[in-house]
Protein backbone atom coordinates (compact mmCIF):
# COMPACT_ATOMS: atom_id res chain seq x y z
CA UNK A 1 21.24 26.29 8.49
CA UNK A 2 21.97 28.67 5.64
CA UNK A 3 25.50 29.79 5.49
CA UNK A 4 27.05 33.26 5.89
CA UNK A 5 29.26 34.99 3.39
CA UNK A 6 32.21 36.98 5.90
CA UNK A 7 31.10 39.81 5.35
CA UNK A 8 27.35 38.72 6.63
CA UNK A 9 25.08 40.40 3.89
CA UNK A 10 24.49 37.68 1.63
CA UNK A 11 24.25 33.99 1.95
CA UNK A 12 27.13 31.53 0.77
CA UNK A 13 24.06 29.27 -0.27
CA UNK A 14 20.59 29.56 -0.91
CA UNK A 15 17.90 28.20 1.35
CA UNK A 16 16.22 26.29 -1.11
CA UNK A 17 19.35 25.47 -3.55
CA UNK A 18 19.69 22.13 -5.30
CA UNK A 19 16.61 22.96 -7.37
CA UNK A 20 17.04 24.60 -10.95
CA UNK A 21 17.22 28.21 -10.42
CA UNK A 22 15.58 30.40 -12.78
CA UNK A 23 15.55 27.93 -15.58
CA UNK A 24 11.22 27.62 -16.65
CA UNK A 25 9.56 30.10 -19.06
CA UNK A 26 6.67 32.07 -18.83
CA UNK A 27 4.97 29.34 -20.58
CA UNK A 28 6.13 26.34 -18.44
CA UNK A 29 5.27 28.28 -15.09
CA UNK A 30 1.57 28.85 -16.15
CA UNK A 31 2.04 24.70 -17.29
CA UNK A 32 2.34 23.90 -14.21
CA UNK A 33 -1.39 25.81 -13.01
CA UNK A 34 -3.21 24.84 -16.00
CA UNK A 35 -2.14 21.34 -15.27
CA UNK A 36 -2.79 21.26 -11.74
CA UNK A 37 -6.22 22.80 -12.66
CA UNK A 38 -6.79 20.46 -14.98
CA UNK A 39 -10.09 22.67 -16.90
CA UNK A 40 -10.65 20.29 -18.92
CA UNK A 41 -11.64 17.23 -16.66
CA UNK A 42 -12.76 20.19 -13.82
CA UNK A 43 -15.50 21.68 -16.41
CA UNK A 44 -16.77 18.01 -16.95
CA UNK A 45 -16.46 15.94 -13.71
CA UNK A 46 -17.39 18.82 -11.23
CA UNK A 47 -20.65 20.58 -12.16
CA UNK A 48 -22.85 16.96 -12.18
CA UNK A 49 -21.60 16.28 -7.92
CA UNK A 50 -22.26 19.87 -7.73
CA UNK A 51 -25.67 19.54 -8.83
CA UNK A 52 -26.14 16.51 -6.45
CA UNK A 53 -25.26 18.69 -3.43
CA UNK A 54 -26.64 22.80 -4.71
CA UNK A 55 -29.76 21.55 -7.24
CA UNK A 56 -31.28 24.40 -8.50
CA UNK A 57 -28.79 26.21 -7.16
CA UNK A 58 -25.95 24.92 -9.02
CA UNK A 59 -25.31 27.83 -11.39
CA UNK A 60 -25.37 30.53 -9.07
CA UNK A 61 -23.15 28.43 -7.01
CA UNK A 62 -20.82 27.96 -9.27
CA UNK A 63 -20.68 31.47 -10.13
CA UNK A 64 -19.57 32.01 -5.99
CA UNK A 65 -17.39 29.51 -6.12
CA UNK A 66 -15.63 31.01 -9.64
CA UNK A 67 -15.85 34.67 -7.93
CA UNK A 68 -14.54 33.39 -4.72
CA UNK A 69 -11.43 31.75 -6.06
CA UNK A 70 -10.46 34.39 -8.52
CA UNK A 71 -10.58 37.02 -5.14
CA UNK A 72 -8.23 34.67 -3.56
CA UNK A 73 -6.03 34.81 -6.39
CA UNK A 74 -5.36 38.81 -6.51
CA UNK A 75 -4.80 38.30 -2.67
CA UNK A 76 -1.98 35.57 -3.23
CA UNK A 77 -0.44 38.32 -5.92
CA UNK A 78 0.71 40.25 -3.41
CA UNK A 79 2.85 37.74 -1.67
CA UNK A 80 3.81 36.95 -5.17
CA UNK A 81 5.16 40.02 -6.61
CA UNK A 82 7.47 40.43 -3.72
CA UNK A 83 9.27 37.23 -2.41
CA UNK A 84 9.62 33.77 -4.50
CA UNK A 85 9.04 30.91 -2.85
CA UNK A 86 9.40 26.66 -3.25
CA UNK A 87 6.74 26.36 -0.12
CA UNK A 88 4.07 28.76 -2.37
CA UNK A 89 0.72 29.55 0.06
CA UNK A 90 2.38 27.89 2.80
CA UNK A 91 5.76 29.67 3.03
CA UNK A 92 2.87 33.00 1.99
CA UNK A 93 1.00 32.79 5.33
CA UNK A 94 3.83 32.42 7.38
CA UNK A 95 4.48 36.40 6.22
CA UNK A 96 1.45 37.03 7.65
CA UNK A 97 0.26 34.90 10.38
CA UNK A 98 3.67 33.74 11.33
CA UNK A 99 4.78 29.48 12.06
CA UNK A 100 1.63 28.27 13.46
CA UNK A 101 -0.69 29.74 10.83
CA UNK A 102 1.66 28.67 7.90
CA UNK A 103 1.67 25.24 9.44
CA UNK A 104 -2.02 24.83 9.87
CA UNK A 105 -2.35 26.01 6.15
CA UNK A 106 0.63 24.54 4.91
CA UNK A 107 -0.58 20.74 6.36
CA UNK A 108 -4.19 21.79 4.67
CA UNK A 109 -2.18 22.11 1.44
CA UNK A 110 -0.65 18.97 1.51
CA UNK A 111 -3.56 16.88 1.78
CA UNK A 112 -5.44 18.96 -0.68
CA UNK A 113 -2.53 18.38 -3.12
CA UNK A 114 -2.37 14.46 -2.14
CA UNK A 115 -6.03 14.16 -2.12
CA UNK A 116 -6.69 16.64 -5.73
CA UNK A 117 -3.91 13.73 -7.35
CA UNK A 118 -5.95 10.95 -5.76
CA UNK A 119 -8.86 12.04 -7.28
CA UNK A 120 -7.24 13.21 -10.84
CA UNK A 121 -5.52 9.56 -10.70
CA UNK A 122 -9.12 7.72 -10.35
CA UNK A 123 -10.82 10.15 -13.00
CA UNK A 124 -8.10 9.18 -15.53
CA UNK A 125 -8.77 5.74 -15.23
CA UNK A 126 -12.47 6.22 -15.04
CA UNK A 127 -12.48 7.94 -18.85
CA UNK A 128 -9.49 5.42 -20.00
CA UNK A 129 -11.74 2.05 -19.10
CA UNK A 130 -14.81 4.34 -21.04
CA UNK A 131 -12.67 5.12 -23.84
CA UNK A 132 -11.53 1.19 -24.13
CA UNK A 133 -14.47 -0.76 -22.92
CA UNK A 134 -12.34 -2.42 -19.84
CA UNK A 135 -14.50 -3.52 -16.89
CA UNK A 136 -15.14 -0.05 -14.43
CA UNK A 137 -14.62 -2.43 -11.34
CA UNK A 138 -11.93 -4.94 -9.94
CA UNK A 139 -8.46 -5.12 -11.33
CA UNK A 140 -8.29 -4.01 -14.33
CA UNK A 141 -8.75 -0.41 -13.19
CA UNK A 142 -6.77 -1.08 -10.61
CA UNK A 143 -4.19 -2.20 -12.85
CA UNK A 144 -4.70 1.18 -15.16
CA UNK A 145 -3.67 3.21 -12.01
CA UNK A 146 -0.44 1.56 -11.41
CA UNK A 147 0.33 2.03 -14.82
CA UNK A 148 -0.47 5.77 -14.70
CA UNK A 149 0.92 6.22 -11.58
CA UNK A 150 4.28 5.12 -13.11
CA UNK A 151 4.24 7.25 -15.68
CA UNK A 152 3.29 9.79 -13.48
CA UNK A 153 6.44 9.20 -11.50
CA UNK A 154 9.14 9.47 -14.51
CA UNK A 155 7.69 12.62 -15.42
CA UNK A 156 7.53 14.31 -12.31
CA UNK A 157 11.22 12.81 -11.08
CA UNK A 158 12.81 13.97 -14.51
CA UNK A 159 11.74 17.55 -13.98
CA UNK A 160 8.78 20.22 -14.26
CA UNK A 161 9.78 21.49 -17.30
CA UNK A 162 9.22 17.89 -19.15
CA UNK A 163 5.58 17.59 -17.25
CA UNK A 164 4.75 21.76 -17.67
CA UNK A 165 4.81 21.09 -21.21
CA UNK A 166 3.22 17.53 -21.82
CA UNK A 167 0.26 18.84 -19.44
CA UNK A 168 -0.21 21.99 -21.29
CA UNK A 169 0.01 20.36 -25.13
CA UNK A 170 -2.69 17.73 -23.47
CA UNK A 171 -4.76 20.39 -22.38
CA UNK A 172 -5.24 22.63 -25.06
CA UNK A 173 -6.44 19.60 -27.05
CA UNK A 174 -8.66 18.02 -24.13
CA UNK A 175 -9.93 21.60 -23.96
CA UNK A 176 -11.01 21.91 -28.09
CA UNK A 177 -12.43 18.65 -27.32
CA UNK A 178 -14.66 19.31 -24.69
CA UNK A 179 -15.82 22.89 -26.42
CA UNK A 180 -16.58 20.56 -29.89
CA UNK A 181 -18.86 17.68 -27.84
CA UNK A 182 -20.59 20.45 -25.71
CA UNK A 183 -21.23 22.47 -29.00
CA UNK A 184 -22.57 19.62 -30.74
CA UNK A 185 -24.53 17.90 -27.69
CA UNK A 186 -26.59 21.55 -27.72
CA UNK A 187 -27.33 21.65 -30.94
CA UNK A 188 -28.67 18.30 -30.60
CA UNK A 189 -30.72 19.04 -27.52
CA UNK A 190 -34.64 18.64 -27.83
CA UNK A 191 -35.73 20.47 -24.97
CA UNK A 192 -37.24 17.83 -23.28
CA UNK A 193 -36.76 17.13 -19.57
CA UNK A 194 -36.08 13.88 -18.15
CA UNK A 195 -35.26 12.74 -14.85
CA UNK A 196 -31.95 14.28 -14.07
CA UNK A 197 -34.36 17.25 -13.48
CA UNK A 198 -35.27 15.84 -9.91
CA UNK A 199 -31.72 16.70 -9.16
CA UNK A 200 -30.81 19.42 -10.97
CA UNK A 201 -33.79 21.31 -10.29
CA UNK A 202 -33.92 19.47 -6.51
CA UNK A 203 -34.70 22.11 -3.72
CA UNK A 204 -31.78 24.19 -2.13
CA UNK A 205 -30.59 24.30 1.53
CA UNK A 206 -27.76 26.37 3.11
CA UNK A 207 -25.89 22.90 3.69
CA UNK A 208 -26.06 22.19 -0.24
CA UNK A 209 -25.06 25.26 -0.97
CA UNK A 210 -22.39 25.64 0.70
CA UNK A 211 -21.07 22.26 0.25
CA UNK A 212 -21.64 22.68 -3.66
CA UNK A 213 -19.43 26.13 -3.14
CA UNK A 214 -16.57 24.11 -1.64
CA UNK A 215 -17.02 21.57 -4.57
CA UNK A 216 -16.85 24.36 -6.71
CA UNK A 217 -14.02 25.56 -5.72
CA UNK A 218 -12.59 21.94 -6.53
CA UNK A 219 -12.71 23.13 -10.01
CA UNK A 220 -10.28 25.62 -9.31
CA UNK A 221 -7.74 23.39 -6.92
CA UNK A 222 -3.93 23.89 -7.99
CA UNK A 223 -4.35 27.45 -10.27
CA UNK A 224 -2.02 28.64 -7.22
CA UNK A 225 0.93 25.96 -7.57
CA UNK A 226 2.69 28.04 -9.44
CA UNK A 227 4.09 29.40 -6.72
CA UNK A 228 5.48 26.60 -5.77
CA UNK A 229 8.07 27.32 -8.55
CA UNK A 230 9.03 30.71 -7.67
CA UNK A 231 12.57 29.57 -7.48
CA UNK A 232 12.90 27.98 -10.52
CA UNK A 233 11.21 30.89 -12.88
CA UNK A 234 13.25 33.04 -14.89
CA UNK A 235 11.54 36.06 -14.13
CA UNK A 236 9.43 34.65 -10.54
CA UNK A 237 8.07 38.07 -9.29
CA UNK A 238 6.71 38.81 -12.44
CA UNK A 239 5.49 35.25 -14.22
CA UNK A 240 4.20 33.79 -10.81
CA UNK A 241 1.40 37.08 -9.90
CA UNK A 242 -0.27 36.51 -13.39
CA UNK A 243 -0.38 32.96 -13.59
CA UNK A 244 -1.86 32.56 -9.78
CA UNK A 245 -4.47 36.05 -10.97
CA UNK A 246 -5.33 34.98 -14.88
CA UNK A 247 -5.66 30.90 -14.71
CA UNK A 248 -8.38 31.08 -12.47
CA UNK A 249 -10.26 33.93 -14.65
CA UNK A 250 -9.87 31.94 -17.59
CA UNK A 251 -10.69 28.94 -16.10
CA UNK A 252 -13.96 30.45 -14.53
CA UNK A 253 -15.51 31.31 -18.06
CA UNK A 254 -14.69 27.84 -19.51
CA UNK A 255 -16.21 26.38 -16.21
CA UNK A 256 -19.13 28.21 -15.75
CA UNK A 257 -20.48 27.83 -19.49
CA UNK A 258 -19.60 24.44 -19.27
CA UNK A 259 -21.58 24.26 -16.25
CA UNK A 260 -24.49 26.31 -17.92
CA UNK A 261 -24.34 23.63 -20.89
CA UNK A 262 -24.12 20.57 -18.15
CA UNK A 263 -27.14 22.09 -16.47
CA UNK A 264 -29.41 21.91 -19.43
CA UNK A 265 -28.20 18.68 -21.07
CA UNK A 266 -28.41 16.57 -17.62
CA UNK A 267 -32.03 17.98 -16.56
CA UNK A 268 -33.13 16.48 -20.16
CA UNK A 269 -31.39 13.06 -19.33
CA UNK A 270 -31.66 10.18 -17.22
CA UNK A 271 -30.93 10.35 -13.07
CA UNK A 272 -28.61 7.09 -14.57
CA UNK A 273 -26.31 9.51 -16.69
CA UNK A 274 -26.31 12.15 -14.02
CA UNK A 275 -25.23 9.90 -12.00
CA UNK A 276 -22.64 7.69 -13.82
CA UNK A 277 -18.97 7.72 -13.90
CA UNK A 278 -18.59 9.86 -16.75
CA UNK A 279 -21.82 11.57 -17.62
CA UNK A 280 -20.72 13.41 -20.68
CA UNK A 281 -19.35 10.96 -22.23
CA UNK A 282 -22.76 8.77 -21.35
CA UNK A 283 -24.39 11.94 -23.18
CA UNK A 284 -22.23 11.82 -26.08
CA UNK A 285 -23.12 8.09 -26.55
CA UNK A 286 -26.49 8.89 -26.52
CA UNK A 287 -26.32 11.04 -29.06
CA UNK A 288 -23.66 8.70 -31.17
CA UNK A 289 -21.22 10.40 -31.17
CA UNK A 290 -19.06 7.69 -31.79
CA UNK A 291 -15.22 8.60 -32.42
CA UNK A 292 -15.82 11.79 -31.16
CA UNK A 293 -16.97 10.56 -27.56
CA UNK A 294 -13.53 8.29 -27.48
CA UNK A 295 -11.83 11.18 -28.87
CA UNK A 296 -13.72 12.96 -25.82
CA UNK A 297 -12.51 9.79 -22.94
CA UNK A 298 -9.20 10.35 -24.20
CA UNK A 299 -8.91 13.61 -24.06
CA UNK A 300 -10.30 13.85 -19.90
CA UNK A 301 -8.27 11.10 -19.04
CA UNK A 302 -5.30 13.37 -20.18
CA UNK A 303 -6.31 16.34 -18.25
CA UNK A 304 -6.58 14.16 -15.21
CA UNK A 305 -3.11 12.60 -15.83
CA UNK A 306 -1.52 16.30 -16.10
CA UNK A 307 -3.58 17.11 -12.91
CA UNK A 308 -1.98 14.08 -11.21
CA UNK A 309 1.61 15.66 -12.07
CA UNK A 310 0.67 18.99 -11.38
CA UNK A 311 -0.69 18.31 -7.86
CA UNK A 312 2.54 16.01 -7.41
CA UNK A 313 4.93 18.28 -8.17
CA UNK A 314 3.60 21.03 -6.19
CA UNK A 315 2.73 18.79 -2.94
CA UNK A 316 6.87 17.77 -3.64
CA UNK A 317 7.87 20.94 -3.50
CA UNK A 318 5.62 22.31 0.07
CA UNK A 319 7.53 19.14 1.71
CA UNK A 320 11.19 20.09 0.06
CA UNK A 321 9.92 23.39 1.76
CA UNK A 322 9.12 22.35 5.32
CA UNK A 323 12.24 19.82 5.12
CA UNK A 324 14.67 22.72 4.65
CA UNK A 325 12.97 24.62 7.69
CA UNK A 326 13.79 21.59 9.79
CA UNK A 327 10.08 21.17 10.32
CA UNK A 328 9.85 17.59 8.46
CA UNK A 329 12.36 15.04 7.98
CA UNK A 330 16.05 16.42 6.33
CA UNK A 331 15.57 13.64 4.05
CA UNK A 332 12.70 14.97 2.05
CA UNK A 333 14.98 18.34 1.47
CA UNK A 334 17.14 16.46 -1.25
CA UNK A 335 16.85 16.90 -4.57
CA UNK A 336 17.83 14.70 -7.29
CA UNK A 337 21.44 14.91 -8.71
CA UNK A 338 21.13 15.19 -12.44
CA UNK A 339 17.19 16.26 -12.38
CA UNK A 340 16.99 18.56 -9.82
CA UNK A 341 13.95 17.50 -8.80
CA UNK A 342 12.62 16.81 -4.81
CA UNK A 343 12.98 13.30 -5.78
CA UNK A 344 13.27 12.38 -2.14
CA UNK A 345 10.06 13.98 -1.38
CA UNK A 346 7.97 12.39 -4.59
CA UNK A 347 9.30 8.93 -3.81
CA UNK A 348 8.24 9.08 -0.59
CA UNK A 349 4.02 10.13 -1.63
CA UNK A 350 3.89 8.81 -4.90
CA UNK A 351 3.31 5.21 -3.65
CA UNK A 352 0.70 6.31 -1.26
CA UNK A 353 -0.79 8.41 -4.09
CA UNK A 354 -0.96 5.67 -6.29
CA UNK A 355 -1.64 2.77 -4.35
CA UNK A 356 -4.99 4.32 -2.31
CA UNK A 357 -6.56 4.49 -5.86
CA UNK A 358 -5.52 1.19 -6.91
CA UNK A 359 -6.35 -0.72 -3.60
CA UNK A 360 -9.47 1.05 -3.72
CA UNK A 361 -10.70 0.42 -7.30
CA UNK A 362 -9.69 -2.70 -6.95
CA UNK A 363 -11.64 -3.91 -3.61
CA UNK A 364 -14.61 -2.93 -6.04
CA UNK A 365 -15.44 1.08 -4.77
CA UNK A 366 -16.80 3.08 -7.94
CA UNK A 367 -14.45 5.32 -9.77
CA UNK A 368 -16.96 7.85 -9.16
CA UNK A 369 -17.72 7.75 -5.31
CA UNK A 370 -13.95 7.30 -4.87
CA UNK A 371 -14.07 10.65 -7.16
CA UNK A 372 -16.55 12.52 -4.91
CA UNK A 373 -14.79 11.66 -1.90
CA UNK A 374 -11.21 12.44 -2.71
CA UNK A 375 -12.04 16.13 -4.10
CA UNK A 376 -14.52 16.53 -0.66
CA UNK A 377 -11.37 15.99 1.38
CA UNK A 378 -8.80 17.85 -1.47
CA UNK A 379 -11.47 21.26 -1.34
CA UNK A 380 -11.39 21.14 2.76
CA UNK A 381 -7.81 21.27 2.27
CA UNK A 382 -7.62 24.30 0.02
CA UNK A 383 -10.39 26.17 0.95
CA UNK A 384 -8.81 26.15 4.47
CA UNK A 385 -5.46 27.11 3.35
CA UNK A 386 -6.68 29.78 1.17
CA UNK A 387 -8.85 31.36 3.81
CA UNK A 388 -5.21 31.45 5.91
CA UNK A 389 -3.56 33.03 2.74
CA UNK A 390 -6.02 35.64 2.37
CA UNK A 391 -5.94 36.50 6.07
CA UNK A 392 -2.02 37.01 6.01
CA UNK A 393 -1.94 39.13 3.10
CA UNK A 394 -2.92 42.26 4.57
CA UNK A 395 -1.14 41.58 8.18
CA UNK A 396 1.91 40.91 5.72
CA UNK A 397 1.64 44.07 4.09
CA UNK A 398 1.01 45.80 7.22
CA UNK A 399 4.22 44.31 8.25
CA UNK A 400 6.24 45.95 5.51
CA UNK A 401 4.59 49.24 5.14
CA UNK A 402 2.72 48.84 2.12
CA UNK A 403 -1.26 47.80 3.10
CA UNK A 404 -3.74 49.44 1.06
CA UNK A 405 -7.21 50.20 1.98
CA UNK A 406 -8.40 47.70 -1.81
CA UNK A 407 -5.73 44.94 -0.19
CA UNK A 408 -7.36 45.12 3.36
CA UNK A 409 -10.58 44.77 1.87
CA UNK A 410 -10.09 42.37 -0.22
CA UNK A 411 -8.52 39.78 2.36
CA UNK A 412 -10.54 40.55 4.73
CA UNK A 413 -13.48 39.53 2.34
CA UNK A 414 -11.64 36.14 0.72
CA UNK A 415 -10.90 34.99 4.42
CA UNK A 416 -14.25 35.94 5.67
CA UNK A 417 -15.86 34.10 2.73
CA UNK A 418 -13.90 31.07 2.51
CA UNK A 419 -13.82 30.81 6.49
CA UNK A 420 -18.15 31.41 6.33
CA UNK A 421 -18.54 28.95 3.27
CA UNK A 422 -16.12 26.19 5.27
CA UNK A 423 -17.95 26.50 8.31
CA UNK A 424 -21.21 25.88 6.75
CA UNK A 425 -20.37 23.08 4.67
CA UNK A 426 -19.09 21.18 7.76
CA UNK A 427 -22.09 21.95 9.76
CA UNK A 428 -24.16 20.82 7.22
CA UNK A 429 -22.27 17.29 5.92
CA UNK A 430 -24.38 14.30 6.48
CA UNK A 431 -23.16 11.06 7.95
CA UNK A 432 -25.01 9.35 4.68
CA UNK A 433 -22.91 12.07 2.54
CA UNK A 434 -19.78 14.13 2.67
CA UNK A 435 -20.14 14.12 6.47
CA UNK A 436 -17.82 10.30 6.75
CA UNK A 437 -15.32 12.81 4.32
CA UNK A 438 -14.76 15.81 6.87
CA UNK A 439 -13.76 13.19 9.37
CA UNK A 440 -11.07 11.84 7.06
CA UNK A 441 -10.00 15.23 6.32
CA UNK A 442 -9.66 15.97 10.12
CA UNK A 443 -7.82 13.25 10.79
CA UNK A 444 -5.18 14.05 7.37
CA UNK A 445 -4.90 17.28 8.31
CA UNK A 446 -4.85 16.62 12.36
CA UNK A 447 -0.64 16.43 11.98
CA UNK A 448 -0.49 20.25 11.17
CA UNK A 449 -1.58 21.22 14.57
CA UNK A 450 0.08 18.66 16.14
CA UNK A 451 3.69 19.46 14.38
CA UNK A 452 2.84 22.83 15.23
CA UNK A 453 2.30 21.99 19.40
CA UNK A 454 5.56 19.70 19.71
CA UNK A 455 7.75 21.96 17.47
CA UNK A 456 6.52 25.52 19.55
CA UNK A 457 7.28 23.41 22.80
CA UNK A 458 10.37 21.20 22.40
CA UNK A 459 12.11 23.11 19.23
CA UNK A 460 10.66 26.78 18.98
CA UNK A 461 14.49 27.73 16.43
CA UNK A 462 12.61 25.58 13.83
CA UNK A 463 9.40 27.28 14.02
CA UNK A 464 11.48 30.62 13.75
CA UNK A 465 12.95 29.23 9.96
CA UNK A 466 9.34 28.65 8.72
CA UNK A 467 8.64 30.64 6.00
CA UNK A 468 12.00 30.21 3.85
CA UNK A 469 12.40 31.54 0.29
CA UNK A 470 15.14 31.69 -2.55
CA UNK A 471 17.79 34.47 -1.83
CA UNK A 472 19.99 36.10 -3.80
CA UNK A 473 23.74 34.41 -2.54
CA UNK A 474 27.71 35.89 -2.84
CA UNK A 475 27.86 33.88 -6.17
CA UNK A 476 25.10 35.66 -7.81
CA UNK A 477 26.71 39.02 -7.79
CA UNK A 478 29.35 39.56 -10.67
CA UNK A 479 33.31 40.36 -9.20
CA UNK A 480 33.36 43.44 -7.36
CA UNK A 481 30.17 43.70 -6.36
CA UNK A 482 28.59 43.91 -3.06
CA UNK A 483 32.40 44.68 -1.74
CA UNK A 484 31.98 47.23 1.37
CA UNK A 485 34.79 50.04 1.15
């Protein structure tokens, strides 16, 4: 429970303290969205399994999916601009739609954020055994993972600040990269057709296309984690709103001509390519490319690796949240004593992170369908939670007197859009497809309700804490201050 100062207007301590207050730049805040984006490794894994599920529909899809996210954003800018927050959407929609809503969205983050690293984890081993010839089944991926998943660890337990800026050096080169091998891969295009047309030009059903919107959105998964540092931004009420509003409109033009490049390269190549682990590189091989494609394997495989950190750190921090609400264990509230970090929290997912991948890769599974079915489950997750967000904002602003007719419009629209666009999808998933995927995702996310049920009925003062952000405290005014006469 946070303490009182005596004269019971500001706190003696801060809800959330034992993390670095106010400490990351401008530049390390929107770090930690470009890395949990990852564009790099989104513009190049996600349009081909869109094109499996949309077909001719893919670009227009993708254009929804871009369009819906970014709306999401501007609605998450509100809660932004006025409270900072370690929880970010989560401790958002309990402003709105109070404990149970924050917990149903806040449980749908989690497993987005656990599944988004499961699946960055597997596509950075996927381009590292491209880029270096090892076998793409058995152990030696396996092997890869464990290795990445320690060095994932070190760099998320000594801090954000050291992973904000490793991600965002890696992904301003990764990015280059992919621009230069999609460039050149045009300019080397025939015009033929091959038969990756069958799928990319395959016929379009309400189930594909909304499925293919959710997988879209997958693209986008993490642009709002940096919220998740509101407490340790210099300037949080300011840096936070444009990183959650401009990463995802940056992103969107990177993705979608990407996409538009993917479309017409894949329909000229093989089903086989389409189809592979790493169709752009396959491309790019095709065309002999040589260094440049292992320049180009490199260069995903460290987007991927800054997406795994990214989507740690920020699934950390919504657990160091719910901990310090008294919601989850107290354990996973402490932070580490020289790093500040939630190193409680990390040490307890990281292993599960890691070792799903690895046991997986190594039983045999393809780095691809392990791929597709991670960032199924991960875009559930956030296209859930976001539909939540979106839905608070307004009731939020209602709340404190300051809902515009534009803001009531446009949640009303995100939620409506994300809730219509979820709803489809899982009406249309096929046991022989994603459909095996929503049932894992049910069951992740099934502990949100449930935490929700026992806490309302055997602890209801818990539920009342959800919701927590950083405060100003007595020791943050200067002497005098704050003194009543």
């Amino acid at each position: 429970m946070t303490q009182r100062a005596p004269l019971g207007e500001l706190p003696v301590r801060s809800p959330v303290a034992g993390l670095r207050r106010r400490g990351l730049s401008v530049a390390e805040v929107l770090a930690q969205s470009v890395s949990a984006l990852a564009p790099s490794a989104a513009v190049v894994a996600v349009p081909s399994i869109v094109m499996v599920q949309a077909g001719a529909a893919t670009l227009p899809v993708m254009l929804a999916g871009t369009a819906l996210v970014v709306l999401v954003g501007w609605c998450l800018t509100h809660f932004a601009r006025r409270m900072a927050a370690v929880g970010g959407v989560y401790s958002y929609t309990a402003k709105g739609l109070g404990p149970g809503g924050a917990l149903l969205a806040g449980w749908a983050l989690v497993v987005g954020y656990a599944a988004v690293a499961v699946s960055a984890l597997v596509g950075s081993v996927a381009y590292l055994t491209s880029a270096t010839g090892l076998p793409p089944t058995g152990w030696s991926p396996a092997l890869l993972a464990l290795g990445i998943g320690a060095l994932a660890t070190l760099t998320t337990v000594r801090g954000i600040r050291l992973s904000a800026r490793v991600a965002l050096a890696l992904e301003v080169v990764s990015v280059a990269v992919v621009v230069v091998v999609l460039g050149v891969l045009l300019v080397a295009h025939d015009g033929g057709t091959g038969t990756g047309a069958a799928v990319v030009e395959g016929p379009v059903t309400a189930g594909g296309v909304a499925t293919g919107v959710v997988l879209a959105v997958a693209a986008f998964m993490g642009f709002e984690s940096a919220a998740t540092l509101g407490v340790e931004a210099r300037r949080p009420l300011v840096v936070v709103p444009r990183a959650v509003l401009w990463t995802p409109v940056a992103a969107g033009v990177l993705f979608l001509a990407a996409g538009l490049a993917q479309v017409v390269l894949l329909s000229a190549a093989p089903v086989e390519v389409l189809t592979s682990d790493v169709p752009v590189a396959r491309l790019a091989d095709a065309e002999g490319l040589g260094a440049l494609s292992r320049l180009l394997d490199a260069g995903i495989a460290a987007s991927f690796f800054a997406c795994v950190t990214g989507s740690t750190n920020a699934l950390s921090r919504v657990l160091f949240s719910m901990s310090r609400e008294g919601v989850l264990p107290r354990a996973l509230g402490r932070t580490h004593r020289r790093f500040s970090t939630p190193a409680v929290a990390l040490a307890v997912v990281l292993p599960v992170l890691v070792g799903v991948p690895a046991v997986a890769l190594g039983s045999g599974a393809r780095a691809r369908d392990v791929l597709a079915a991670s960032l199924t489950v991960s875009a559930l997750g956030y296209v859930l939670a976001y539909a939540l967000a979106a839905a608070a904002m307004p009731l939020f602003l209602h709340r404190i007197g300051e809902l515009t007719r534009p803001a009531l419009a446009g949640g009303v629209t995100a939620a409506a859009l994300a809730s219509g666009v979820l709803v489809v999808a899982l009406a249309g998933a096929s046991w022989a497809g994603s459909g095996a995927m929503v049932v894992v995702f049910a069951v992740a996310w099934l502990p949100g309700p449930v935490l929700w049920a026992v806490l309302a009925r055997r602890a209801p003062e818990r539920l009342a804490r959800v919701g927590v952000y950083d405060q100003a405290t007595a020791s943050s005014l200067l002497p005098g201050q704050g003194v009543r006469r």
